[in-house]
Protein backbone atom coordinates (compact mmCIF):
# COMPACT_ATOMS: atom_id res chain seq x y z
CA UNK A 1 -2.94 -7.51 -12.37
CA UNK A 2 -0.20 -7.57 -15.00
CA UNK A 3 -0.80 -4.83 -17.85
CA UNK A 4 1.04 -3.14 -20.64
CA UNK A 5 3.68 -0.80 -18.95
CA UNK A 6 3.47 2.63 -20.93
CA UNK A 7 6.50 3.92 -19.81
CA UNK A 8 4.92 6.94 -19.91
CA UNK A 9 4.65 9.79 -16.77
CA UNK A 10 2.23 8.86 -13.79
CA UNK A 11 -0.24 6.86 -15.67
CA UNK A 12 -2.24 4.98 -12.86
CA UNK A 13 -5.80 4.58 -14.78
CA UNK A 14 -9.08 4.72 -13.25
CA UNK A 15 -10.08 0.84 -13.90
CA UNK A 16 -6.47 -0.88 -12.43
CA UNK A 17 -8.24 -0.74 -8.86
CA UNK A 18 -9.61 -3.98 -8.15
CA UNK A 19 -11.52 -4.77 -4.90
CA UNK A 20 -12.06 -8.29 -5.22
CA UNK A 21 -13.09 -8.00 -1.48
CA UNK A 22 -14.96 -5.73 0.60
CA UNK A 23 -13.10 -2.30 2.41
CA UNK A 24 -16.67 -0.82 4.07
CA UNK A 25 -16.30 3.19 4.05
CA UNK A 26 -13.91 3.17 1.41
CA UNK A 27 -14.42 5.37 -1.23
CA UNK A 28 -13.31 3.99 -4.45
CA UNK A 29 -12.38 7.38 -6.62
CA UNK A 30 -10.89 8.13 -3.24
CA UNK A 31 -8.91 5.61 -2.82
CA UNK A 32 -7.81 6.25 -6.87
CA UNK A 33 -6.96 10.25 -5.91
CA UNK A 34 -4.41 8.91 -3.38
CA UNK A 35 -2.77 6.41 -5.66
CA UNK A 36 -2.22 8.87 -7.92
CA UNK A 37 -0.81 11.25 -5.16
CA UNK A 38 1.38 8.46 -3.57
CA UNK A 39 2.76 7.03 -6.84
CA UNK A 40 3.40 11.07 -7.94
CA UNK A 41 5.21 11.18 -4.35
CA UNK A 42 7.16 8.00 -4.71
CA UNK A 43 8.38 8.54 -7.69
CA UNK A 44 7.03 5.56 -9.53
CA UNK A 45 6.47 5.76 -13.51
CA UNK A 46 4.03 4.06 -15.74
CA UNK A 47 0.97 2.33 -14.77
CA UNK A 48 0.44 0.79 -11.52
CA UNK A 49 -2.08 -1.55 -11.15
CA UNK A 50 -3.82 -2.19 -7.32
CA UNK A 51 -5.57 -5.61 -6.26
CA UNK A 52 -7.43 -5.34 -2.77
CA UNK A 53 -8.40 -9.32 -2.10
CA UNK A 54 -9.05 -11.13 0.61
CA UNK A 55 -6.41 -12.95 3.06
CA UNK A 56 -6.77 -16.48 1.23
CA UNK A 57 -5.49 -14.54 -2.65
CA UNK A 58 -2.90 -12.72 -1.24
CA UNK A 59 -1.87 -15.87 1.04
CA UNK A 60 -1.64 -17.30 -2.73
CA UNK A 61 0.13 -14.56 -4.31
CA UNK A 62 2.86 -14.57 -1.25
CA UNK A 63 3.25 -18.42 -1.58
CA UNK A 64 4.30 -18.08 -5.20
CA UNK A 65 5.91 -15.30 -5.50
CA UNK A 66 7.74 -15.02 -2.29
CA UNK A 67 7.57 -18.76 -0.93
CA UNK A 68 6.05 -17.63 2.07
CA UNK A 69 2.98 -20.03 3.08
CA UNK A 70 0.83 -17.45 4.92
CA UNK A 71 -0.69 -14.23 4.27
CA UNK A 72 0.00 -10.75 4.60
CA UNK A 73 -0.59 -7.23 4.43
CA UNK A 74 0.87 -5.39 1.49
CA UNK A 75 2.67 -7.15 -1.55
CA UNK A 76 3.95 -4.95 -4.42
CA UNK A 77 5.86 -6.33 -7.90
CA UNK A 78 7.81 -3.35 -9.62
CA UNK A 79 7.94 -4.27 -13.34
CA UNK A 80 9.12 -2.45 -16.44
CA UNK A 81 6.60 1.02 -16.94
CA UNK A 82 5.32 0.58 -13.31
CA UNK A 83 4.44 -2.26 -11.05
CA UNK A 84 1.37 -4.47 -9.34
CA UNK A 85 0.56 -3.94 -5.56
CA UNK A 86 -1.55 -6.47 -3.84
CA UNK A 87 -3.38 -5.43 -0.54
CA UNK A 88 -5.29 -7.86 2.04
CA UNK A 89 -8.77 -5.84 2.45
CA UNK A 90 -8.85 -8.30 5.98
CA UNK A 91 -5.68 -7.33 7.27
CA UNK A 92 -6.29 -3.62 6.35
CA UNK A 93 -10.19 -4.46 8.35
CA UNK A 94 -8.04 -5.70 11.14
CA UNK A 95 -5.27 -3.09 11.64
CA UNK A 96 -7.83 -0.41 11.31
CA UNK A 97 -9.98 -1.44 14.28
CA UNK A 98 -6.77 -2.25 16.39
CA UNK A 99 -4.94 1.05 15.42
CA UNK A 100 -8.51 2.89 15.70
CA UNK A 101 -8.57 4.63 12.53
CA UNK A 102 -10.32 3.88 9.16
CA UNK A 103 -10.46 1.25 6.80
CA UNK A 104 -9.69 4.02 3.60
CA UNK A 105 -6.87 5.08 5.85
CA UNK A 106 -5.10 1.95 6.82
CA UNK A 107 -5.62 1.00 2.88
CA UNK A 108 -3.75 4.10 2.03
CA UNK A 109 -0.84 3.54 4.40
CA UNK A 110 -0.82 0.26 2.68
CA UNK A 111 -1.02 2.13 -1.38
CA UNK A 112 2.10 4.05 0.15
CA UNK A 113 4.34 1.36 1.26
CA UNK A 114 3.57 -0.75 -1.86
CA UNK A 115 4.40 2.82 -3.96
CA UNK A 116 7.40 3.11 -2.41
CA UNK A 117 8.47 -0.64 -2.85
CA UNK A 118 7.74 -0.26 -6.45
CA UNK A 119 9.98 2.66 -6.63
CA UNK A 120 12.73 0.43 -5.34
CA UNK A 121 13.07 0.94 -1.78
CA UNK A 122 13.34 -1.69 1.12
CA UNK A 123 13.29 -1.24 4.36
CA UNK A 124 14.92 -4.63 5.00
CA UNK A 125 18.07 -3.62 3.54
CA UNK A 126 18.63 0.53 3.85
CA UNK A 127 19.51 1.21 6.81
CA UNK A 128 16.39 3.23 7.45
CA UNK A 129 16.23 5.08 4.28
CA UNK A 130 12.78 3.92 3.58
CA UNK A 131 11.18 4.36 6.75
CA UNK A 132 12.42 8.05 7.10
CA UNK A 133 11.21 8.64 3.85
CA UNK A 134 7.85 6.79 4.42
CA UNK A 135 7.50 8.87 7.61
CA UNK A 136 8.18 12.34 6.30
CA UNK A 137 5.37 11.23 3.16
CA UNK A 138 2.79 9.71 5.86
CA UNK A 139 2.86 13.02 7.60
CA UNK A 140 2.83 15.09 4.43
CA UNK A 141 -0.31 13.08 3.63
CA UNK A 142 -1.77 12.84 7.13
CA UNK A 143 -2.19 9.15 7.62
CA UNK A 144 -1.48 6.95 10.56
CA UNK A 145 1.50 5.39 11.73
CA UNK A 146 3.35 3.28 8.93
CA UNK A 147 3.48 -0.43 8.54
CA UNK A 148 7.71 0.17 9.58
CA UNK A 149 6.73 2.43 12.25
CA UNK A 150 4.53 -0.10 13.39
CA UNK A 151 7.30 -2.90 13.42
CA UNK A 152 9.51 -0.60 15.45
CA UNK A 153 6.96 0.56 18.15
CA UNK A 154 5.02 -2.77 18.53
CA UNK A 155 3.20 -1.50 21.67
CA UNK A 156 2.55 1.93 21.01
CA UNK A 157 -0.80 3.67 20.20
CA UNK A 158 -1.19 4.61 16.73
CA UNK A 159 -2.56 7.87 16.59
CA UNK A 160 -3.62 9.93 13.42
CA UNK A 161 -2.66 13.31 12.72
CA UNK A 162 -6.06 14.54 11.68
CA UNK A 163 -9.29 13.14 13.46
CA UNK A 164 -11.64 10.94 11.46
């Protein structure tokens, strides 16, 4: 996932989405539309580079880089000219069904939170600053509640804005 940082404005390039596993229904210039949007949004710079894999790479990628043995839904590595986000297509499968909205759209909540890491938020450490932010950019955007939002409300419905 690692590529020559630019350091140039928005750069994120057509071929630095990678679905190494499958996300049914989702479009894949879609999906590169709303990168672009969401890294615009975020404030991110340079080329950003997404990986959507399946739950045994990014259980790989979270045991090396974060010593956690186990995987998980969103990982995202800022770098100089940009950054690397790494998506489980399974866990975005899964959360879709439960929170009974698409595949595309759970995949984009995930593109956001990874956009937003890369721009140097987290919301393990701000007091909030990142989840208010996230929230006022999911609704902008119209996609379901966020991964934080999620953590916070562990029982509620999520409900999108717009119908599918």
């Amino acid at each position: 996932m690692n590529g020559e940082g630019s350091g140039s404005p928005l750069c994120l390039l057509e071929d630095v989405i990678i679905f190494e596993n499958a996300a049914p229904g989702v479009s894949r210039p879609e999906l590169i539309r709303f990168a672009r949007r969401a890294q615009n949004l975020a404030g991110v710079r340079g080329d950003v580079s997404i990986l959507v894999a399946g739950n045994r790479r990014i259980q790989a990628l979270n045991r090396r880089f974060r010593k956690k043995n186990k995987p998980t839904d969103v990982l995202s590595f800022p770098r100089e000219g940009g950054g690397d986000i790494a998506i489980s297509a399974d866990m975005a499968r899964r959360n879709a069904a439960r929170y009974r909205h698409s595949t595309a759209s759970e995949l984009k909540v995930l593109v956001l939170h990874g956009m937003l890491h890369l721009a140097g938020h987290d919301h393990e450490a701000d007091n909030g600053r990142m989840a208010r932010l996230e929230a006022k950019l999911r609704a902008r955007l119209n996609l379901p509640l966020s991964l934080i939002e999620r953590a916070d409300q562990p029982g509620k419905a999520n409900v999108t804005r717009k119908s599918r």
